[in-house]
Protein backbone atom coordinates (compact mmCIF):
# COMPACT_ATOMS: atom_id res chain seq x y z
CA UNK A 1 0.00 0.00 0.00
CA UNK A 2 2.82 2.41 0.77
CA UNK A 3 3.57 4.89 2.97
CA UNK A 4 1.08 7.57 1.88
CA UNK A 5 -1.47 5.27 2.68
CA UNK A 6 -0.88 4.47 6.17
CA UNK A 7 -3.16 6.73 8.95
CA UNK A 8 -5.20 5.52 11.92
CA UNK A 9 -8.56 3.35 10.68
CA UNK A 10 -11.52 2.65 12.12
CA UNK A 11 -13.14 -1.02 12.38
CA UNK A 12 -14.53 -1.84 9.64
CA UNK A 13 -12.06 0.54 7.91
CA UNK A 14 -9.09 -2.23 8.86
CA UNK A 15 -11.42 -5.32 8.04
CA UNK A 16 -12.11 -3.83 4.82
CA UNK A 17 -8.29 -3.40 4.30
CA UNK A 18 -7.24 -6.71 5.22
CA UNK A 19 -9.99 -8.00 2.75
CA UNK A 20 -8.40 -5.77 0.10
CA UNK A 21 -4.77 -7.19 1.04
CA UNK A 22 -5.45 -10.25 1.13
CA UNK A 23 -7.07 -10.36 -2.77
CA UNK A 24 -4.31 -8.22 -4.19
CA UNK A 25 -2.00 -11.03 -3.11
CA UNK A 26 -4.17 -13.70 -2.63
CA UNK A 27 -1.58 -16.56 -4.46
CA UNK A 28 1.45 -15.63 -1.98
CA UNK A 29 -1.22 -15.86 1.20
CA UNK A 30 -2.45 -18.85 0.15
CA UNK A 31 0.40 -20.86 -0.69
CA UNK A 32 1.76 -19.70 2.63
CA UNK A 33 -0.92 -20.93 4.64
CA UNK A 34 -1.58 -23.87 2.72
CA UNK A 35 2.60 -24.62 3.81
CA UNK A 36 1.80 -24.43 7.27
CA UNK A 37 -1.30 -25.92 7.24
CA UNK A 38 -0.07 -28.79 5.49
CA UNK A 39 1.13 -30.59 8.77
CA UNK A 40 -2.07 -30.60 10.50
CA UNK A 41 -3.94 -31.71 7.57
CA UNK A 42 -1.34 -35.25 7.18
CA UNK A 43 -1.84 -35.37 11.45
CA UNK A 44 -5.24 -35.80 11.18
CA UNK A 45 -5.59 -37.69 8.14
CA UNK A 46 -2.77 -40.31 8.65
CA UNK A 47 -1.95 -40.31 12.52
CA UNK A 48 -5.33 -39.36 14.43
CA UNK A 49 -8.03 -40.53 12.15
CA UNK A 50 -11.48 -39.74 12.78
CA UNK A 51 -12.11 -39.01 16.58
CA UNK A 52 -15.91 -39.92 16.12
CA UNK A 53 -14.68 -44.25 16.63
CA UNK A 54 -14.51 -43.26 20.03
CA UNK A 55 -18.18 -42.13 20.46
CA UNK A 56 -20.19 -45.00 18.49
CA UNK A 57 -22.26 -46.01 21.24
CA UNK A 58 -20.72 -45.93 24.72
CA UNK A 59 -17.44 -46.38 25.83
CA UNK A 60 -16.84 -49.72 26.73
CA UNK A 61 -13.01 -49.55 28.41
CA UNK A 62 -10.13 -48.13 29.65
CA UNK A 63 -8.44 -48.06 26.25
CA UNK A 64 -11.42 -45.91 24.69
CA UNK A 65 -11.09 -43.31 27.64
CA UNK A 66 -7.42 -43.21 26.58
CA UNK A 67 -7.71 -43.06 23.04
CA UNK A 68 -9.88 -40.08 22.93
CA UNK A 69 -7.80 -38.25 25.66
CA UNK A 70 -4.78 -38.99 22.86
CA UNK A 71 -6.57 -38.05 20.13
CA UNK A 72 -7.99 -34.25 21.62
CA UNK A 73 -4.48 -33.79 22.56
CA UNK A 74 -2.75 -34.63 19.33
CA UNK A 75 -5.20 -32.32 17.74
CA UNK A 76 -4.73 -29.79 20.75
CA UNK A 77 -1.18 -29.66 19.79
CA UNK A 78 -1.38 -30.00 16.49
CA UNK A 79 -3.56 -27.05 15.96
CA UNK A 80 -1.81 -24.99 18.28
CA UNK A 81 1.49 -25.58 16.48
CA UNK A 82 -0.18 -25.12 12.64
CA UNK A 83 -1.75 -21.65 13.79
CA UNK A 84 1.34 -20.28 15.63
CA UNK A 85 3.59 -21.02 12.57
CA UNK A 86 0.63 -20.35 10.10
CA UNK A 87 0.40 -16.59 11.77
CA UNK A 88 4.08 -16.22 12.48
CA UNK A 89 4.46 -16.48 8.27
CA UNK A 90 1.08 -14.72 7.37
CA UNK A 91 1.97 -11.12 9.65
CA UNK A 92 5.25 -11.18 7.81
CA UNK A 93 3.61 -11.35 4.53
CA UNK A 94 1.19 -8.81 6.01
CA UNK A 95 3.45 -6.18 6.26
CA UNK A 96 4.81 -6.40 3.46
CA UNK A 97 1.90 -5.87 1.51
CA UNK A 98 0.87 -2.83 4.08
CA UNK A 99 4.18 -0.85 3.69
CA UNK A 100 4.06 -1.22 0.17
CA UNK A 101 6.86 -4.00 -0.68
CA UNK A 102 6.90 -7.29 -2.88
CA UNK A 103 5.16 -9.81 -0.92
CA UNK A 104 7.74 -12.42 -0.66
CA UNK A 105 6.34 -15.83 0.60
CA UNK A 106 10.18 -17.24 0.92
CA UNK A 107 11.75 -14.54 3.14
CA UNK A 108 8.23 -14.43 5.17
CA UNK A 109 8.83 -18.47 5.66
CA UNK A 110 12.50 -18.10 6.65
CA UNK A 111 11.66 -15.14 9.37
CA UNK A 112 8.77 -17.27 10.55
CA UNK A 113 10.96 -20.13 11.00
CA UNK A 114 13.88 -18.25 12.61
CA UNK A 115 11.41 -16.95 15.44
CA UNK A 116 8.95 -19.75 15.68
CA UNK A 117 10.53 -21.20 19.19
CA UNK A 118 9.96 -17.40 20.96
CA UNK A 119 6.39 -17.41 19.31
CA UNK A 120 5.92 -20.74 20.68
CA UNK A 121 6.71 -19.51 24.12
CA UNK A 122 4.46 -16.65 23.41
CA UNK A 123 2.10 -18.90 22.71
CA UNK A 124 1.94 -20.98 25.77
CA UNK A 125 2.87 -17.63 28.17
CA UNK A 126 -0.17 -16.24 26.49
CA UNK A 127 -2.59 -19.35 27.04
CA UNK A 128 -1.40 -19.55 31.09
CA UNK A 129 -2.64 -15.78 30.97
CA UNK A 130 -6.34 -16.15 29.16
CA UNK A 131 -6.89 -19.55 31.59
CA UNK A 132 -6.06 -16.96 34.39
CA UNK A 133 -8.07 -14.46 32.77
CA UNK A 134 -10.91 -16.87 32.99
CA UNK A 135 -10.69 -17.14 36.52
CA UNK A 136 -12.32 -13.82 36.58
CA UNK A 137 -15.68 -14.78 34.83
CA UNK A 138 -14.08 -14.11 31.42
CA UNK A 139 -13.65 -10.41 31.80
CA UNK A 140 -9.96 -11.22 32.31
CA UNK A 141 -9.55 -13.60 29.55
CA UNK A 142 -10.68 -10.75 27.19
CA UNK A 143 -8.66 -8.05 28.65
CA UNK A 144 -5.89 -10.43 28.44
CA UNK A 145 -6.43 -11.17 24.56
CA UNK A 146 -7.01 -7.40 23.77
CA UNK A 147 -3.40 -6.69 25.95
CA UNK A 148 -1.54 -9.19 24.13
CA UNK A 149 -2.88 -8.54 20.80
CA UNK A 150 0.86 -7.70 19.10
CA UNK A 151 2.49 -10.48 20.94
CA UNK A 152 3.60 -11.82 17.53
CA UNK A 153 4.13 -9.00 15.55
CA UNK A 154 6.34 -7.70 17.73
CA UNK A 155 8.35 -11.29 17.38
CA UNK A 156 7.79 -11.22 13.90
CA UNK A 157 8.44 -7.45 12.87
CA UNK A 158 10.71 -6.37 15.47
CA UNK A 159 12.79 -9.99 16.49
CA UNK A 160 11.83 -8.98 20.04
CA UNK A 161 12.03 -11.47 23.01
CA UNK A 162 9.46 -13.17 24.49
CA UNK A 163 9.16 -10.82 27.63
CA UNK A 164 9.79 -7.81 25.52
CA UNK A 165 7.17 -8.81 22.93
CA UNK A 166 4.65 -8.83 25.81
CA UNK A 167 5.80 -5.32 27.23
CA UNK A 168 5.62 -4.32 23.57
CA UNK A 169 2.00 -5.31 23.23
CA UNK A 170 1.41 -4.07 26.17
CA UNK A 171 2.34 -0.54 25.00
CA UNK A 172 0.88 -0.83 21.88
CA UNK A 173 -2.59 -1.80 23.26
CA UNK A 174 -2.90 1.38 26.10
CA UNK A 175 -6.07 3.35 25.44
CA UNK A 176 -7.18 1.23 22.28
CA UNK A 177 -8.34 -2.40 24.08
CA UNK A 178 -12.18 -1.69 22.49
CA UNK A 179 -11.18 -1.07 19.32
CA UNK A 180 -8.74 -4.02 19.46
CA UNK A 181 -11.27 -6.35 20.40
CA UNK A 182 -13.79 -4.43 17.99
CA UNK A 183 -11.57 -5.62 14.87
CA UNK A 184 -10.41 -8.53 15.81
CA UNK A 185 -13.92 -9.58 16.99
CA UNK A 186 -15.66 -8.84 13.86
CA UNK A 187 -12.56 -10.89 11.78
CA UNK A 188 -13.00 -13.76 14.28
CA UNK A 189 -16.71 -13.33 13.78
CA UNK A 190 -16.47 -13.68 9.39
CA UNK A 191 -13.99 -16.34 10.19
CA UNK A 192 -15.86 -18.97 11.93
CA UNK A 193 -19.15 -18.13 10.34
CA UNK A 194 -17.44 -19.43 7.34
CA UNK A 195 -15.24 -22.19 8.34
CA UNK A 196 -18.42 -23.31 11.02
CA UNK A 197 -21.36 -23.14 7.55
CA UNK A 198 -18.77 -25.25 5.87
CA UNK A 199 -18.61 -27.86 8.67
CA UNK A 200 -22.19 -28.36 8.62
CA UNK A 201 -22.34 -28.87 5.13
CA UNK A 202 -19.30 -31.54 4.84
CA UNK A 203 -20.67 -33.40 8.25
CA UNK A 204 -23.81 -34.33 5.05
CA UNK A 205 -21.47 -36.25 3.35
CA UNK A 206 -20.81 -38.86 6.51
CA UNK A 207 -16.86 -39.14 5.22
CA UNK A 208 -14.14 -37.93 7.70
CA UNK A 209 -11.69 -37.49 4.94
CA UNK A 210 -13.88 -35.66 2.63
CA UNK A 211 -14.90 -33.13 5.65
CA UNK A 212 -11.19 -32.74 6.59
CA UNK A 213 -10.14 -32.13 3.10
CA UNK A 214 -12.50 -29.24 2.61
CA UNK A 215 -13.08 -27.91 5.58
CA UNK A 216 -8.74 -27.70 5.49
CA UNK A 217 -9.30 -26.10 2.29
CA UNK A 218 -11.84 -23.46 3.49
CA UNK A 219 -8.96 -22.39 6.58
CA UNK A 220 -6.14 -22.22 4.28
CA UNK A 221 -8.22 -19.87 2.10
CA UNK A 222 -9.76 -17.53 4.53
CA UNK A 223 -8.15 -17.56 7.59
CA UNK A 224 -5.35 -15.28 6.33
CA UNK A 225 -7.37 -12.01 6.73
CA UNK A 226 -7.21 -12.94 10.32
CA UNK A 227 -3.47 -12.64 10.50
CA UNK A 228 -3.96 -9.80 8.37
CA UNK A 229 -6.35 -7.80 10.58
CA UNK A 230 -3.91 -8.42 13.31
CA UNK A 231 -1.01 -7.30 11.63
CA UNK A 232 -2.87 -4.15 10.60
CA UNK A 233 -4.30 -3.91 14.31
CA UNK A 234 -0.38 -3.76 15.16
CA UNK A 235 0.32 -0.55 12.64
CA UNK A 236 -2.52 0.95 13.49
CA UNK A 237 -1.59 1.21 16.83
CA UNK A 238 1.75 2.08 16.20
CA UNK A 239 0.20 5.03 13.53
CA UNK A 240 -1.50 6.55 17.09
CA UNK A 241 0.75 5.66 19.42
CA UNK A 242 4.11 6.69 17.34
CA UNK A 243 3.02 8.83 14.50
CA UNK A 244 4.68 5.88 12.21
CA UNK A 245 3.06 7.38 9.22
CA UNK A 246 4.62 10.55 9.30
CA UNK A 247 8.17 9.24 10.36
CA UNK A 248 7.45 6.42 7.06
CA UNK A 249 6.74 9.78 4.67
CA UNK A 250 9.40 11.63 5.78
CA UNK A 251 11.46 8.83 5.09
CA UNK A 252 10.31 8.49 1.60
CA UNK A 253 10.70 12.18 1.33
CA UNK A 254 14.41 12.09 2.54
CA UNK A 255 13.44 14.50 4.96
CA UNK A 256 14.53 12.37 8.02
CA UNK A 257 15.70 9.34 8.62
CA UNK A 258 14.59 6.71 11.33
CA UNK A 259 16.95 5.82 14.54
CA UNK A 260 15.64 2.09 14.05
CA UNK A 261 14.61 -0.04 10.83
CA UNK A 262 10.99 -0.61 10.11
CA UNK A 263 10.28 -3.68 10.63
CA UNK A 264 9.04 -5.36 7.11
């Protein structure tokens, strides 16, 4: 998009964006998530088969108890892992496409990989939090999400630490929690719509590996603009908080020239 288009946006303004984004590079999203995603898709397929063996009828013994435990944990993990490296590639992809550069799925890949063990952390750091948060009747779970919200960019973007990336979020998300959880609810919201009508309508066809296939399908084509909106969440907030678009177009201008890098 370049510099000249960056400013503070509104809700729908950044959903509508991230839309935008995501279809004037759809090919380089897509085969990016479908990389990541890939993993999962053989895990369930080929290792954890169809959990539904374990519910025909009642559990008769120990082993069934056990084999369902196995098999919400494998997915569990599985899941957690495709997402975390899915979003680690997709924000850097992201920003390229908001600051105006060649999306390049390859270096996007390589950054993700070089700081997928601190996301990882993140990632488990940030799920102790939102089980605390729900401690406190979910009120805390959402303040926790809306607090965190740039956890991976700031991995990503800025090769922060694990602690730093939370301080960094923490920054970041002072004085804009609604609007955080605003966007990032009405993303979530267009998400699952989709990927949930699309369950529904494979769980007709009564064949596990048909439903996978295109229900895998369905999240490797539209769960990008998720990423997207976060990454876009993450400027915006640096925009306010920073005055990043003026420091960008002076920049281009020549007029000045930044102490730091942007982060691409």
């Amino acid at each position: 998009m370049g510099s000249s288009s960056l400013r503070p946006r509104s809700v729908t303004e950044l959903v509508d964006v991230a839309f935008q984004i995501l279809r004037a590079h759809y090919g380089q999203f897509v085969v990016c998530s479908a990389l990541a995603y890939a993993p999962l898709l053989l895990l369930r397929l080929m290792v954890i088969g169809d959990p539904r063996r374990f519910l025909t009828g009642s559990i008769q013994s120990t082993a069934d108890v056990t084999g369902l435990l196995w098999v919400l944990v494998e997915s569990s993990l599985g899941g957690w892992l495709t997402f975390t490296l899915m979003d680690s590639v997709l924000v850097g992809c992201a920003s390229q496409a908001y600051l105006g550069d060649d999306v390049n799925a390859g270096k996007a890949l390589r950054r993700a990989a070089a700081c997928l063990p601190r996301v990882l952390a993140a990632g488990v750091a940030w799920f102790v939090f939102v089980c605390i948060g729900f401690m406190a009747f979910l009120v805390g779970a959402v303040y926790v999400a809306a607090r965190c919200f740039a956890v991976t960019p700031s991995i990503v973007l800025e090769d922060a630490g694990v602690v730093g990336a939370f301080t960094r979020s923490s920054e970041l998300s002072k004085g804009r929690k609604r609007h955080i959880l605003n966007t990032l609810g009405l993303v979530v919201l267009i998400y699952w719509i989709v990927v949930f009508g699309v369950s529904v309508a494979t769980s007709l066809f009564d064949s596990f590996v048909l439903s996978t296939l295109i229900t895998s399908v369905v999240t490797v084509l539209v769960y990008p603009v998720v990423a997207i909106t976060e990454t876009l969440l993450y400027y915006d907030a640096r925009i306010q908080s920073e005055g990043l678009d003026i420091e960008l177009m002076a920049q281009d201008l020549g007029l000045a020239s930044l102490p730091d890098a942007i982060p691409r």
